[in-house]
Protein backbone atom coordinates (compact mmCIF):
# COMPACT_ATOMS: atom_id res chain seq x y z
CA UNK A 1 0.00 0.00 0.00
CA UNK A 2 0.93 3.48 -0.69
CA UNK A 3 2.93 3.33 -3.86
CA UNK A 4 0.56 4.88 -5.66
CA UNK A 5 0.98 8.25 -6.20
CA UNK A 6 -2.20 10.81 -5.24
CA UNK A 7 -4.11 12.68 -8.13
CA UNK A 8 -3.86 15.98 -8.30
CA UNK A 9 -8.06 17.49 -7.32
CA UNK A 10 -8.48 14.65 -5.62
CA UNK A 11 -10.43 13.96 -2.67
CA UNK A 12 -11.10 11.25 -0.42
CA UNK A 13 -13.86 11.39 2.45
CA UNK A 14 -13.44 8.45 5.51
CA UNK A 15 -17.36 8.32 6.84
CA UNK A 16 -20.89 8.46 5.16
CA UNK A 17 -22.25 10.10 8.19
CA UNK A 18 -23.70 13.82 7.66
CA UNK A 19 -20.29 15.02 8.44
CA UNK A 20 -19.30 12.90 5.71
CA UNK A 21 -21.73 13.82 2.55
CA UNK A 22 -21.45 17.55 3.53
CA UNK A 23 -17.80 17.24 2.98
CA UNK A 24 -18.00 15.69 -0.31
CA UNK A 25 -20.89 18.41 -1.28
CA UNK A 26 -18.24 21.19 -0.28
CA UNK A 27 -15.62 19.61 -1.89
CA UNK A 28 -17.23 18.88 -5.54
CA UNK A 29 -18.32 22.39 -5.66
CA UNK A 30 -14.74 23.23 -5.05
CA UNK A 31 -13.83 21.52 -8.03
CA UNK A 32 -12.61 18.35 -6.34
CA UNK A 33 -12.74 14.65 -7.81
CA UNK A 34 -14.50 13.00 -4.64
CA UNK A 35 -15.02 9.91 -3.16
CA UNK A 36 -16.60 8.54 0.17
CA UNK A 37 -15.79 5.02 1.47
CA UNK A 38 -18.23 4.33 4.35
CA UNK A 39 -18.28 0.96 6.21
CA UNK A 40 -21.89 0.14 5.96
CA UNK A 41 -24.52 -0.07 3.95
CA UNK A 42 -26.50 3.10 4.76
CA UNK A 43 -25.70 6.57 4.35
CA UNK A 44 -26.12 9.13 6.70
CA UNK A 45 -25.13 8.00 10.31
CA UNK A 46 -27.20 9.09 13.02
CA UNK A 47 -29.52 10.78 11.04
CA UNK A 48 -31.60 7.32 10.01
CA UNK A 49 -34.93 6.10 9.43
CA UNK A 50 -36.74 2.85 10.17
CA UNK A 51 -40.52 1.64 9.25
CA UNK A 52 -42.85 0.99 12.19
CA UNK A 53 -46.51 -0.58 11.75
CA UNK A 54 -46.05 1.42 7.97
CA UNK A 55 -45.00 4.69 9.00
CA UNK A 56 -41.10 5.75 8.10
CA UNK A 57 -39.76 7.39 11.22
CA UNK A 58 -36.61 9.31 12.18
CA UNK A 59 -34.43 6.45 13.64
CA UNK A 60 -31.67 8.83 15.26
CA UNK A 61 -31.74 12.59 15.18
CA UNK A 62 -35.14 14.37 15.13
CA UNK A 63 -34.85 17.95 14.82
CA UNK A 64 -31.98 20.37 15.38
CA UNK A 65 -31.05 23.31 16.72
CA UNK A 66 -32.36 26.72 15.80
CA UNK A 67 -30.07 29.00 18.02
CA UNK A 68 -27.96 28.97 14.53
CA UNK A 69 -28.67 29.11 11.17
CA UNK A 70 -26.09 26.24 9.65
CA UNK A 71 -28.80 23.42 9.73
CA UNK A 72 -31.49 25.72 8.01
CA UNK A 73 -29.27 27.33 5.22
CA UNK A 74 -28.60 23.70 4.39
CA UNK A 75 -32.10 22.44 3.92
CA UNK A 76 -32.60 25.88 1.99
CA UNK A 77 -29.36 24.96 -0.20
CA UNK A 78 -30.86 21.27 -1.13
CA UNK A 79 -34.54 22.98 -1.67
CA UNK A 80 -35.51 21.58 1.80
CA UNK A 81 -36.40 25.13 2.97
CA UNK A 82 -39.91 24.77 2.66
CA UNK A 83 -40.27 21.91 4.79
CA UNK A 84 -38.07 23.21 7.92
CA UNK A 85 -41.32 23.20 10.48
CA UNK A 86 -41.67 24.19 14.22
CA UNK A 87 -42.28 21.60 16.98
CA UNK A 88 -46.03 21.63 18.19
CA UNK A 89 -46.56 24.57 21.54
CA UNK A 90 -46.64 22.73 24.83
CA UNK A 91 -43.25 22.43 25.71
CA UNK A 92 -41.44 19.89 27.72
CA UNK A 93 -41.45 18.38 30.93
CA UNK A 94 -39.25 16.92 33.54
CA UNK A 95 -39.95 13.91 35.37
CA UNK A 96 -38.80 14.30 39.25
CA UNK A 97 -38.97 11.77 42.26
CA UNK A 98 -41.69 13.88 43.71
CA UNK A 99 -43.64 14.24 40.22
CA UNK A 100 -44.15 15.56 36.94
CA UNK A 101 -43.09 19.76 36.15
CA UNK A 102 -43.27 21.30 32.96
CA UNK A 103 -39.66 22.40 32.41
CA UNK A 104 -38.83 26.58 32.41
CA UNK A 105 -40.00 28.54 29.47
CA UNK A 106 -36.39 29.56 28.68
CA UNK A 107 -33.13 27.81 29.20
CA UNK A 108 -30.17 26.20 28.11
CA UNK A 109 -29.15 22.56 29.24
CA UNK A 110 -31.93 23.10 32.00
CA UNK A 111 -30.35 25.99 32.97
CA UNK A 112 -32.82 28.83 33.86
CA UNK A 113 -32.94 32.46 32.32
CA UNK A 114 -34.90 33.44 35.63
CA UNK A 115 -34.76 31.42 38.77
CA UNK A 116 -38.21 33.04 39.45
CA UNK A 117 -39.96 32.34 36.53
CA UNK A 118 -42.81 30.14 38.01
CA UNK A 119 -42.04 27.02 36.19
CA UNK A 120 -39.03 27.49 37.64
CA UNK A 121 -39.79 27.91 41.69
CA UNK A 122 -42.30 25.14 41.24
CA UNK A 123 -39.65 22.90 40.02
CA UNK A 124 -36.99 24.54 42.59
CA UNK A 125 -39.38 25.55 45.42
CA UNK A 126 -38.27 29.36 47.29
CA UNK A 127 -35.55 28.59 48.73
CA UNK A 128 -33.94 26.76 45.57
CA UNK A 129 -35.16 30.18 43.34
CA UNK A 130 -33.36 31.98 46.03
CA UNK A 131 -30.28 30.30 45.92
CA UNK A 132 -30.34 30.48 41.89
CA UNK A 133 -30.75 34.02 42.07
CA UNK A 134 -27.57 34.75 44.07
CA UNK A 135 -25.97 33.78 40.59
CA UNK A 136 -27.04 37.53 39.22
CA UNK A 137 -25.20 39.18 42.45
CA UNK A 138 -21.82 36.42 42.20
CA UNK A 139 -18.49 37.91 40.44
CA UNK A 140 -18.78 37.58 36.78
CA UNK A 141 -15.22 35.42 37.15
CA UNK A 142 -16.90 32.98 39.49
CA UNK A 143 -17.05 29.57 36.73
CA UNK A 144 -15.75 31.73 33.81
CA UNK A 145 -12.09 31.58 34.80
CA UNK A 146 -9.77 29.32 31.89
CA UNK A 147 -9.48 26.63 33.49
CA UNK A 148 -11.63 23.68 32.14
CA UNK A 149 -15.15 23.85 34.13
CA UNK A 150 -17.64 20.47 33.68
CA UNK A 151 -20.83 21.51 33.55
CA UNK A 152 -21.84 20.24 36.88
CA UNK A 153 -19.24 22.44 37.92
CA UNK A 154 -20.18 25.66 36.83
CA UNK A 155 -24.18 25.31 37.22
CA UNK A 156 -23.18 24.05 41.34
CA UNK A 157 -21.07 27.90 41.44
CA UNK A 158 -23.54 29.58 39.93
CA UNK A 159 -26.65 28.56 40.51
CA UNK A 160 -26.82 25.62 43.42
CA UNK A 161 -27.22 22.16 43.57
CA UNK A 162 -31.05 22.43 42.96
CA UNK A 163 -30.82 23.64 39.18
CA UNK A 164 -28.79 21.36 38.67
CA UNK A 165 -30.21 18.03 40.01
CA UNK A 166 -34.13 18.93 38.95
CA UNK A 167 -33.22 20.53 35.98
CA UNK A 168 -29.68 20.43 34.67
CA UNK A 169 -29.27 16.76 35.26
CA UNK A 170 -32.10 15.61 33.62
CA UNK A 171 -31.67 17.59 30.31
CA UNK A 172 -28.18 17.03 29.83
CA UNK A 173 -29.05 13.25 30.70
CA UNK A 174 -31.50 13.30 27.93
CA UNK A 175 -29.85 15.04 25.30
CA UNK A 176 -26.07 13.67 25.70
CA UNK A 177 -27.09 10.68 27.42
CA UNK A 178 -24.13 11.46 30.13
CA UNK A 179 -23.96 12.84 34.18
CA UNK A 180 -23.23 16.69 33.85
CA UNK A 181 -20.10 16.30 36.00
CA UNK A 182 -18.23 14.30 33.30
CA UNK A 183 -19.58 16.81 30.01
CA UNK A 184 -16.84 19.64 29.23
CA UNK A 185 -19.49 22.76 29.12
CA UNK A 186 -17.28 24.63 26.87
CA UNK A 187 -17.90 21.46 24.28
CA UNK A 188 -21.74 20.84 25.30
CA UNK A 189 -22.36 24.69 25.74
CA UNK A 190 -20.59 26.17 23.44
CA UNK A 191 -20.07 30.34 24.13
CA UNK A 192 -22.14 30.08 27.39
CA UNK A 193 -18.76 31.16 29.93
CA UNK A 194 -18.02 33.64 27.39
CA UNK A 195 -21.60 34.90 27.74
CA UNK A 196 -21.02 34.86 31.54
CA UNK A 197 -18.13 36.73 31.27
CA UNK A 198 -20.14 39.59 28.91
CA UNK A 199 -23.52 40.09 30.40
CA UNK A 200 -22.09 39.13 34.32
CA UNK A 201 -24.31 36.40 35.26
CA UNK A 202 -24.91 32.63 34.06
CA UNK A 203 -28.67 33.64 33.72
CA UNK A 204 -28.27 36.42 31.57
CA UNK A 205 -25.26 34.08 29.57
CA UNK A 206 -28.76 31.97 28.95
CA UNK A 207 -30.91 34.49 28.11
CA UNK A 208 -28.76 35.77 25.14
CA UNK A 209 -28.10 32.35 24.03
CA UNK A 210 -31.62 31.82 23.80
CA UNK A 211 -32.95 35.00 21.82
CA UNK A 212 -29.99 33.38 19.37
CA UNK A 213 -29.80 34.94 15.84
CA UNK A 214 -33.26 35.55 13.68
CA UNK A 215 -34.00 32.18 11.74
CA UNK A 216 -37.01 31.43 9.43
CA UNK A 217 -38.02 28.76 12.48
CA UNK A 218 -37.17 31.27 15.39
CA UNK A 219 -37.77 34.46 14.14
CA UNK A 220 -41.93 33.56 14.07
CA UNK A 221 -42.16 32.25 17.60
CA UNK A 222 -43.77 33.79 20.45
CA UNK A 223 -41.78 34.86 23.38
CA UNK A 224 -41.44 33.50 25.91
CA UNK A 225 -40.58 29.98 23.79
CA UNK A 226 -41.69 26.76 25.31
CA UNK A 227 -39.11 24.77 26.69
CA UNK A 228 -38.16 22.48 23.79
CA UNK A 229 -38.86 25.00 21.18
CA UNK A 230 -35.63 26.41 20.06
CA UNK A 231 -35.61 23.06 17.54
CA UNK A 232 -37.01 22.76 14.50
CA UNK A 233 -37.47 19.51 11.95
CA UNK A 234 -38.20 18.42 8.43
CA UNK A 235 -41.55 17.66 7.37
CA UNK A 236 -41.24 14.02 6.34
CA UNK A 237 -38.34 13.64 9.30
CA UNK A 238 -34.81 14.66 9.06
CA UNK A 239 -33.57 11.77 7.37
CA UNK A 240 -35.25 13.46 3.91
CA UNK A 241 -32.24 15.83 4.45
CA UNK A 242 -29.87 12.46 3.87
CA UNK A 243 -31.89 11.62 0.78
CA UNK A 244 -31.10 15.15 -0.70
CA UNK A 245 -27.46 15.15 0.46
CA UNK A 246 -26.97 11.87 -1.15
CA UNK A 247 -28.95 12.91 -4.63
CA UNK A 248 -27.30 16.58 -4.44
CA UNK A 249 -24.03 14.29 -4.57
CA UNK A 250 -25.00 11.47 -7.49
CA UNK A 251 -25.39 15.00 -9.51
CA UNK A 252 -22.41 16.60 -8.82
CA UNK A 253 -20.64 12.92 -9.82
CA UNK A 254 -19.09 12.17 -6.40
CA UNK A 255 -18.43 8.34 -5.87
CA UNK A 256 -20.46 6.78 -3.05
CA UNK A 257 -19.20 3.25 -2.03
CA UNK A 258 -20.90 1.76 0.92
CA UNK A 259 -19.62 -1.64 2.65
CA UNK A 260 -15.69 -0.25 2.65
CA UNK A 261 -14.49 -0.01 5.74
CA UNK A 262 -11.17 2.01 6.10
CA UNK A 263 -8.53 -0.65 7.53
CA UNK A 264 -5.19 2.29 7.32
CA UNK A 265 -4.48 5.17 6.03
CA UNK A 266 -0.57 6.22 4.85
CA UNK A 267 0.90 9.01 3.11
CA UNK A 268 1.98 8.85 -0.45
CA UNK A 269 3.54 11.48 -2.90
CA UNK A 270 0.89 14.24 -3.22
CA UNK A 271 -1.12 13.27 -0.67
CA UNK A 272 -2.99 10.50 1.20
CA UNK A 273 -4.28 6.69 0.81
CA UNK A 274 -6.35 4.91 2.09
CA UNK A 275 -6.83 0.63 2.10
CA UNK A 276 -10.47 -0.24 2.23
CA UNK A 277 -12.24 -3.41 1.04
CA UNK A 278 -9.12 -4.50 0.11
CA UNK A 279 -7.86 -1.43 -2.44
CA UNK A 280 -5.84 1.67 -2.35
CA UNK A 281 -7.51 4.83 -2.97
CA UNK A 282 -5.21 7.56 -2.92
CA UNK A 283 -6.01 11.21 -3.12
CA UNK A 284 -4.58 14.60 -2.58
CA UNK A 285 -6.77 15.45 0.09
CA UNK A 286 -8.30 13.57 2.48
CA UNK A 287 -10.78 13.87 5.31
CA UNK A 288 -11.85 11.51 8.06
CA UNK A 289 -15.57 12.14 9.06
CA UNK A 290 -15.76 8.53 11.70
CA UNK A 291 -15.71 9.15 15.49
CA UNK A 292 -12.96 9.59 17.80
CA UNK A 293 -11.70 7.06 18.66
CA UNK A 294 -11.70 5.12 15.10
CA UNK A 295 -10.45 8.78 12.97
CA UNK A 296 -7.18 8.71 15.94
CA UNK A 297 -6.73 5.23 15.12
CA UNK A 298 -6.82 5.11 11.40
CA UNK A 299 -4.52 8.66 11.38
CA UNK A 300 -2.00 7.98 14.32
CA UNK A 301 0.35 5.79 12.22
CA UNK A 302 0.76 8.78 9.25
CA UNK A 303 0.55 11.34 11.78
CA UNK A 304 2.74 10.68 15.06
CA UNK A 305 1.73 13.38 17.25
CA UNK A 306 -1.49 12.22 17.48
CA UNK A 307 -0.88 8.82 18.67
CA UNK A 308 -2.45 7.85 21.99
CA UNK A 309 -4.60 10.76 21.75
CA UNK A 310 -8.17 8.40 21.29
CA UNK A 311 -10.49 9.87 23.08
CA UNK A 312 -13.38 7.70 24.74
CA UNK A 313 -16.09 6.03 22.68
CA UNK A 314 -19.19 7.69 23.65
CA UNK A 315 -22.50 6.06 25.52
CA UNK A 316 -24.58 3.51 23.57
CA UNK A 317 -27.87 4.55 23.07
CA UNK A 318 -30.92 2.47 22.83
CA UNK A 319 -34.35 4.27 21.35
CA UNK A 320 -37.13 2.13 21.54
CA UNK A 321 -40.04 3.53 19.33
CA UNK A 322 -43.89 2.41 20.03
CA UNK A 323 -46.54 3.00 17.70
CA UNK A 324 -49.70 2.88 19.89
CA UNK A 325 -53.45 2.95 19.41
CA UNK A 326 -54.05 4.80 21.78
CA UNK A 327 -56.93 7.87 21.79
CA UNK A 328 -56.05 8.52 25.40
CA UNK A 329 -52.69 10.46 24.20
CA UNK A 330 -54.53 12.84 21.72
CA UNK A 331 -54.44 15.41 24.99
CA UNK A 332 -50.65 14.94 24.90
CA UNK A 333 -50.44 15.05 28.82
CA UNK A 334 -46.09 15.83 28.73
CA UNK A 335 -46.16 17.99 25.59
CA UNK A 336 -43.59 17.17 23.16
CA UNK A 337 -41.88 14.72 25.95
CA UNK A 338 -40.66 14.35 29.09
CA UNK A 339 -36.81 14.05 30.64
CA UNK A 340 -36.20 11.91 33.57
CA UNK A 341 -34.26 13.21 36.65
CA UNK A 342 -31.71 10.31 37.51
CA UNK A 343 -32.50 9.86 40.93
CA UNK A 344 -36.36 9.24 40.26
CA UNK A 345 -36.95 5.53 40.98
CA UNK A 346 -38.70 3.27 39.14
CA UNK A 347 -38.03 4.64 35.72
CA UNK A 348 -35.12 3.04 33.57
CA UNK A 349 -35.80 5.24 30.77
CA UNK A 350 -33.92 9.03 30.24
CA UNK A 351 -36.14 10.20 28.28
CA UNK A 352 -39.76 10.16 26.02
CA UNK A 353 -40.61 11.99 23.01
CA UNK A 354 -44.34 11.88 22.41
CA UNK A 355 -43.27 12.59 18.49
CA UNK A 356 -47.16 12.88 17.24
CA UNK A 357 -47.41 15.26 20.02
CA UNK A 358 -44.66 17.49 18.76
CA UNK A 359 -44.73 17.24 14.82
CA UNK A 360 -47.83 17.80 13.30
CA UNK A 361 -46.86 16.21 10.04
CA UNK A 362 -46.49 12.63 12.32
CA UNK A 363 -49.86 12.78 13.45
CA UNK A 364 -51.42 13.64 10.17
CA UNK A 365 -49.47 10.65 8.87
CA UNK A 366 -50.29 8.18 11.85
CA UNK A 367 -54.16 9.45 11.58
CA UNK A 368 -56.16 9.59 14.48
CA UNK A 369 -56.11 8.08 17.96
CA UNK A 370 -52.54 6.47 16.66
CA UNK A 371 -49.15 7.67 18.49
CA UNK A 372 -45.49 7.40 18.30
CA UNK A 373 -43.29 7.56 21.15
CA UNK A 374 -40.25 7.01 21.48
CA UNK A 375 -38.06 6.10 24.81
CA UNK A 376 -34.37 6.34 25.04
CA UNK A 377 -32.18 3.98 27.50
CA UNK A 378 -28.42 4.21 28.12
CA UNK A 379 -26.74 6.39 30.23
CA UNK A 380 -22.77 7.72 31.27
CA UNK A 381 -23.18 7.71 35.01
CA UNK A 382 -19.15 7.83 35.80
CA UNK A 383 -16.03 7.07 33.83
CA UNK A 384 -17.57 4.52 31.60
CA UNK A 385 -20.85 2.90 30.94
CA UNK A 386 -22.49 0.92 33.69
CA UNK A 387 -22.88 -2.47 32.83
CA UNK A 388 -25.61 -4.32 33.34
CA UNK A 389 -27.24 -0.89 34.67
CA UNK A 390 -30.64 -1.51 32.72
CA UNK A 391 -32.52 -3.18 29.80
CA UNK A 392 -30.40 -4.82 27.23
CA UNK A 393 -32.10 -6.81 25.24
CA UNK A 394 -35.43 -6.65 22.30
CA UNK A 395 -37.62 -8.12 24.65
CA UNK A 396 -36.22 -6.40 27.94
CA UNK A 397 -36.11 -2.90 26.61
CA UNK A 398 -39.70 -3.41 24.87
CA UNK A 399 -41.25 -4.36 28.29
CA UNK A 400 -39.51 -1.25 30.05
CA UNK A 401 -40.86 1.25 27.67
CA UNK A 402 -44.24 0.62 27.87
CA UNK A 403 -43.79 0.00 31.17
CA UNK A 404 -41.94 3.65 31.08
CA UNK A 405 -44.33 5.10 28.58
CA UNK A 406 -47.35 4.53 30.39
CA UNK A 407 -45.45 6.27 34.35
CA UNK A 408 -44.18 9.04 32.02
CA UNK A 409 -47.31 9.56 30.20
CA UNK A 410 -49.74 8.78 32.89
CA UNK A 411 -51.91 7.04 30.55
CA UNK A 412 -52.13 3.36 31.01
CA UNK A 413 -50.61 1.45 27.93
CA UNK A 414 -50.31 -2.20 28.09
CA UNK A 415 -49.05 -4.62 24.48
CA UNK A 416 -51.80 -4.68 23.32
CA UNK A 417 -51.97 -1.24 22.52
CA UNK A 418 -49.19 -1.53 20.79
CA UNK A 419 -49.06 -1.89 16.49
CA UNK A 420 -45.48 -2.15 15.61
CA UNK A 421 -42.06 -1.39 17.80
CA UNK A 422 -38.12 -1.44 17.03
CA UNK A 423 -35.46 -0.95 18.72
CA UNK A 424 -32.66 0.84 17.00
CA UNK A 425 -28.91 0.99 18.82
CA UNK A 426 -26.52 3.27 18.35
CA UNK A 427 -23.06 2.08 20.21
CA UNK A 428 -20.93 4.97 20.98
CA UNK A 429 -22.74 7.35 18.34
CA UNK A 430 -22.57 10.25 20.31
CA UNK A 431 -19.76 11.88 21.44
CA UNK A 432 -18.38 11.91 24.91
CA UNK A 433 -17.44 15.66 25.48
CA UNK A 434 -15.97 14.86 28.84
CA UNK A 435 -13.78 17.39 30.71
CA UNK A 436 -11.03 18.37 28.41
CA UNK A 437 -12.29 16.82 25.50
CA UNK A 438 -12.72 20.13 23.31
CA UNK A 439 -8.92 20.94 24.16
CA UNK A 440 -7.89 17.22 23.01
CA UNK A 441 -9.41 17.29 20.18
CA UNK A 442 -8.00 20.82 19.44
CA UNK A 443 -4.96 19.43 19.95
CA UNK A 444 -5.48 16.36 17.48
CA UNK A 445 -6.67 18.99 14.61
CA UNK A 446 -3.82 20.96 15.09
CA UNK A 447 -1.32 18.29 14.90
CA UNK A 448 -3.34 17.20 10.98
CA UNK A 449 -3.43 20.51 9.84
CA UNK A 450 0.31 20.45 10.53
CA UNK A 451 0.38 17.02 8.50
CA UNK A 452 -1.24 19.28 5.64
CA UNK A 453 -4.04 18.04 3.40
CA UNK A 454 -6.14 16.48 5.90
CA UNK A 455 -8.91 17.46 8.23
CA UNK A 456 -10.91 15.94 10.83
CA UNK A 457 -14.78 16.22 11.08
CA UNK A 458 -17.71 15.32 13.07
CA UNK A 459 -19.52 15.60 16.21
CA UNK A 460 -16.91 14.31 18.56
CA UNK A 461 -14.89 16.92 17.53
CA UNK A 462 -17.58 19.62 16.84
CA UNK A 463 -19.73 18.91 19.33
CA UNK A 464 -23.05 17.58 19.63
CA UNK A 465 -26.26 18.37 17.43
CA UNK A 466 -26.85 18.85 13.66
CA UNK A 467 -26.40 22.47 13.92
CA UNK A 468 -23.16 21.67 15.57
CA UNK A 469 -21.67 19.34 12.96
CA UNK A 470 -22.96 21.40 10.11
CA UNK A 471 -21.15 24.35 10.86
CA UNK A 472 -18.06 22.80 11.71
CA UNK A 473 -17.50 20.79 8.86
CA UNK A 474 -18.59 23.77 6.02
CA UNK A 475 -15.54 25.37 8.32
CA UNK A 476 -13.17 23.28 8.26
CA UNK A 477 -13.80 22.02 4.16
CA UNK A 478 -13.47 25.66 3.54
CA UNK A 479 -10.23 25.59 5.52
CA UNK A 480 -8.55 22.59 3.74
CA UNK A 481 -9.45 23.48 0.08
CA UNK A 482 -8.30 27.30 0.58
CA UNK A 483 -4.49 25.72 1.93
C-alpha cells in the first residue's frame, strides 16, 4: 500500500455520516474529484430512518437546533427550505422523584434564564429560586475563569445544587445521554462562559443564548418559547435531508461506495491513501468524518503526534419507538416529551418523546387516535458505561418502555396497545465531550493541519447536534481546500 501516487483534485472522504456527505458536497463544488468510502450499507449515520406498523420514522436525530442558522441554510441549499417546520406549543417536561413539572419557558441545558420564573420555583421551590438568584449578584469570574469547568461544575457555582439536580441533570441526561459532571461545558455549551463573562451572570449568559440569531423557524415564535422550542425539523423527518445530500451528490458525480471499511491510512507522494475493502484509494486530500476514537486510530500511524490521543467512545444509546393505538394520548399530557431526573426511581428510561405530540406532520401521517413515542435507555453515570445498569435486550427494553411510557405519560398502555415497535442501537454514536475533550481534540486537529491536506470532522470533535456538525465541517472544508 501506498505506492501509488495521489491525483492531483483529488479527494477522499473516511465516513458516510452527515459530516461525511457535507464534505463531499463542499468539496465537488470546489472543483474536487470526490469519493466517500463508508463501512456500511446506509448513508447518513445518526440521522436514520426505520418503518414501524407502515410509517417511516426518524431512527436517530429528530430535529436540530435553531439557536444557529447552519442546519437551516442547508435544507434551503438542497430545496428543503420549505419543509423546515416548528415543533407543536406545549413544551417539555421533567420527570422528578416527587412528580411531573413542565420544564422553564427559557433555558439552556436546563439551565434557567430566571430562577423566578414560576415554572421554575415550582420545580426549585423558594428557597432553591433563592439560591439560583444569588448567581445575578456572584463575580462575573466565578465559573468563567480558563481553566476547564464540567458543567456540573459551573451550574453548582452559579446557581446551586437544585438547578442542577431537577433541571440540569435531567436535560443534559437526555440530550447527551451522560452525568453533567463528566460533560466539558465549553464542548456541550458552546459560548455560554463567554456569555457569563459579557452580560455578568450565568442567567443572563442563557438568556442571550436563547434569543440566538433571527431564523425562518425562530424568528416567528412567540416569546417567551416553550421549553423544547428552540428546535425545529423536516416535514417528512430529518432523514429526507440524507436523501437530498446523497442525490445533491449522485449529480455533482461524487463516488459513493458503501460496505468499505477504512482498515489504514498512509501518506503517499501528493497526498494520502487509504486501504479499504481490500484497495488503495489515494487522493490529494483527504478527510476523516468517523468518530474519535476510530479517525485517531486510522490517522496515528501517518501522523505521530497524534498517537495515543483516542479519546473515549461515547455512551450507547438504545431508542425504543412504540406505535400505539391509543386515543387517550390525543391530549398529549407531557407535551412534546418528558426528561427523567436520575434519581427518580422506578423509571429506567432518560427520556420520552411523544413525536405525534410534537410534529404535526407525524400525526397527520399516523391518523387519528394512533401515536409514536419514542423512549431512550443508556446512560454515562461515571467514567464509563455501567454495565448491566438496565434493559439490554429486544424483549427487555420493549417491556420497560411501555412500562416507562405509560409512568411518564400517565396514561395506562399495556401490548396490546401496541401496532409495531423497534429498537434501533446506536453504540458509541454520540460523542463523549468529557472534561477536556474540546482541548484534546484541538490538539489532534492541530497536529493534521500540521500534516497538511487532511482534516478531521464530526460531532466528537464539533460537538453535539446537527447544527453543531454542520457548521463545523462547512468550516473546516473551507479551511482545507483554501491551503
Amino acid at each position: 500500500m501506498g505506492s501509488s501516487p495521489a491525483k492531483p483534485g483529488t479527494a477522499l472522504v473516511v465516513g458516510g455520516g452527515i459530516s461525511g456527505l457535507l464534505s463531499a458536497r463542499e468539496l465537488a463544488a470546489a472543483g474536487h474529484e470526490v469519493t466517500v468510502l463508508e463501512a456500511g450499507t446506509a448513508w447518513g449515520g445518526c440521522v436514520g430512518s426505520h418503518t414501524v406498523a407502515g410509517l417511516t420514522l426518524d431512527s436517530g436525530a429528530e430535529s436540530f437546533a435553531t439557536r444557529s442558522d447552519a442546519v437551516a441554510r442547508l435544507c434551503a441549499e438542497l430545496g428543503l427550505g420549505g419543509m423546515i417546520v416548528p415543533p407543536r406549543p406545549g413544551g417539555a417536561w421533567v420527570q422528578l422523584p416527587d412528580g411531573a413539572r413542565e420544564l422553564p419557558k427559557t433555558g439552556v441545558l436546563g439551565i434557567p434564564a430566571n430562577p423566578w420564573d414560576p415554572e421554575v420555583r415550582r420545580t426549585l421551590g423558594t428557597l432553591g429560586s433563592l439560591r439560583a438568584s444569588l448567581d445575578r449578584l456572584l463575580p462575573a469570574s466565578v465559573g468563567a475563569g480558563a481553566g476547564v469547568t464540567s458543567v456540573a461544575a459551573l451550574v453548582r457555582a452559579r446557581m446551586g445544587s437544585r438547578v442542577l439536580e431537577r433541571l440540569v441533570s435531567p436535560v443534559v441526561g437526555g440530550v447527551h445521554s451522560a452525568d453533567p459532571g463528566l460533560l466539558d461545558v465549553d464542548m456541550v455549551a458552546p459560548g455560554l462562559r463567554a456569555g457569563l463573562r459579557k452580560h455578568g451572570s450565568l442567567a443572563a449568559a442563557v438568556s442571550a443564548q436563547r434569543r440566538g440569531p433571527a431564523t425562518p423557524v425562530n424568528a416567528q415564535a412567540a416569546q417567551p418559547a416553550k421549553a423544547g422550542s428552540a428546535v425545529a425539523g423536516l416535514e417528512g423527518g430529518m432523514h429526507t435531508l440524507v436523501d437530498a445530500l446523497v442525490a445533491e451528490l449522485q449529480r455533482l458525480g461524487v463516488t459513493l461506495l458503501p460496505g468499505a471499511a477504512a482498515t489504514s491510512v498512509s501518506r503517499v507522494p501528493g497526498g494520502w491513501s487509504v486501504e479499504a475493502a481490500g484497495t488503495a484509494f489515494p487522493a490529494a486530500l483527504l478527510v476523516v468524518a468517523v468518530d474519535g476514537p476510530a479517525a485517531v486510530g486510522l490517522l496515528e500511524g501517518a501522523v505521530p503526534a497524534i498517537a495515543g490521543k483516542r479519546p473515549a467512545l461515547g455512551p450507547d444509546v438504545k431508542l425504543v419507538t412504540l406505535v400505539l393505538d391509543k386515543p387517550d394520548l390525543d391530549r398529549r399530557p407531557r407535551g412534546t416529551g418528558i426528561l427523567v431526573a436520575p434519581q427518580t426511581h422506578g423509571i429506567q428510561a432518560k427520556a420520552l418523546t411523544h413525536a405525534t405530540g410534537k410534529w404535526d406532520w407525524l400525526a397527520t401521517a399516523a391518523g387519528p387516535g394512533r401515536h409514536v413515542v419514542r423512549l431512550s435507555y443508556g446512560r454515562v453515570d461515571g467514567v464509563s458505561v455501567q454495565p448491566g445498569s438496565g434493559p439490554e435486550t429486544d424483549d427487555e427494553l420493549f417491556a420497560a418502555a411501555v412500562r416507562d411510557a405509560s409512568a411518564l405519560l400517565s396514561v395506562r398502555i399495556t401490548g396490546e396497545d401496541v401496532q409495531g415497535w423497534d429498537v434501533v442501537r446506536w453504540r458509541g454514536a454520540l460523542p463523549f465531550a468529557a472534561v477536556g475533550h474540546r482541548a484534546r481534540a484541538a490538539e489532534i486537529r492541530r497536529a493534521c493541519t500540521a500534516a497538511g491536506n487532511v482534516a478531521v470532522v464530526g460531532g466528537w470533535v464539533a460537538g453535539n447536534g446537527l447544527a453543531a456538525v454542520v457548521a463545523d465541517t462547512r468550516e473546516q472544508i473551507g479551511q482545507l481546500t483554501a491551503a
